[in-house]
Protein backbone atom coordinates (compact mmCIF):
# COMPACT_ATOMS: atom_id res chain seq x y z
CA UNK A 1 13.39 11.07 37.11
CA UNK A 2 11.91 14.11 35.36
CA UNK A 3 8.86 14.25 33.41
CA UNK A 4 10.53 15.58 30.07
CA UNK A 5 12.47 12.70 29.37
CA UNK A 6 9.58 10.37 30.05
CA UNK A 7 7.54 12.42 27.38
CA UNK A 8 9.51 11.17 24.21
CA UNK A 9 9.64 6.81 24.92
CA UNK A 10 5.82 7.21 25.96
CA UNK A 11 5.17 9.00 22.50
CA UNK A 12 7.53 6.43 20.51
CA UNK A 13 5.08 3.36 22.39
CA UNK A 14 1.89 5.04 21.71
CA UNK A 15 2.66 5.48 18.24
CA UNK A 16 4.09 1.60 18.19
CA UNK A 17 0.68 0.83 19.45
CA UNK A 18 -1.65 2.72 17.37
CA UNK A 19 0.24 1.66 14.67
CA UNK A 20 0.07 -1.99 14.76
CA UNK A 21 -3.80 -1.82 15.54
CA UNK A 22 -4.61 -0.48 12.07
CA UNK A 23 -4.98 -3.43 9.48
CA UNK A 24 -3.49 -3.74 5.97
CA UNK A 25 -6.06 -4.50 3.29
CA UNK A 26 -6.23 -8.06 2.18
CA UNK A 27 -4.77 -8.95 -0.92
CA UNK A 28 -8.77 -9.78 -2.01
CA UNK A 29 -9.50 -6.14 -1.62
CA UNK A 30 -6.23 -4.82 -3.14
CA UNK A 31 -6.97 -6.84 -6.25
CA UNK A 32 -10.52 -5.52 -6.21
CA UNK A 33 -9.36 -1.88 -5.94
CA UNK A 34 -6.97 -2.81 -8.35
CA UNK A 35 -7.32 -2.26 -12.25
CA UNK A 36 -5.04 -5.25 -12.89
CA UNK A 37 -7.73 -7.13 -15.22
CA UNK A 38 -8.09 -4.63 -17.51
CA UNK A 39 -4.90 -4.20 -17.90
CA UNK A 40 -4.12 -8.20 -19.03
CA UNK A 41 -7.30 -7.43 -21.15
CA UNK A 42 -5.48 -4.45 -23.17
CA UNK A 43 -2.42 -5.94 -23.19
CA UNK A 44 -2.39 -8.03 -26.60
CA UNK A 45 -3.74 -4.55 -28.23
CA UNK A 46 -1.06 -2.80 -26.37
CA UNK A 47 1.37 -5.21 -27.83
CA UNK A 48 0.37 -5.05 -31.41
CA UNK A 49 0.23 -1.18 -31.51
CA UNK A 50 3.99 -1.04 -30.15
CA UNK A 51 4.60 -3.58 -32.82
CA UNK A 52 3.26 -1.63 -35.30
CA UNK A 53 4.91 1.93 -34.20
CA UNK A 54 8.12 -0.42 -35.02
């Protein structure tokens, strides 16, 4: 078997490898990162200035 057409699965397997070791943030620190709270907070003044443009 030649060398060159081992080159490409080994690259496709190291990548599969490397890739699964890195970890996905937790939904705690996604939310923390997050500006989600302040936006519920704004969103009654949001509300009532769309009202108003009305």
């Amino acid at each position: 078997m030649k060398l060159g057409t081992l080159v490409k699965p080994v690259l496709v397997a190291a990548l599969l490898v490397s890739g699964s070791a890195t970890a996905a943030p937790s939904a705690q620190q996604v939310l923390a990162a997050s500006p989600v709270d302040d936006i519920v907070a704004q969103y009654p003044a949001m509300m009532s200035q769309v009202s108003a443009m009305a």
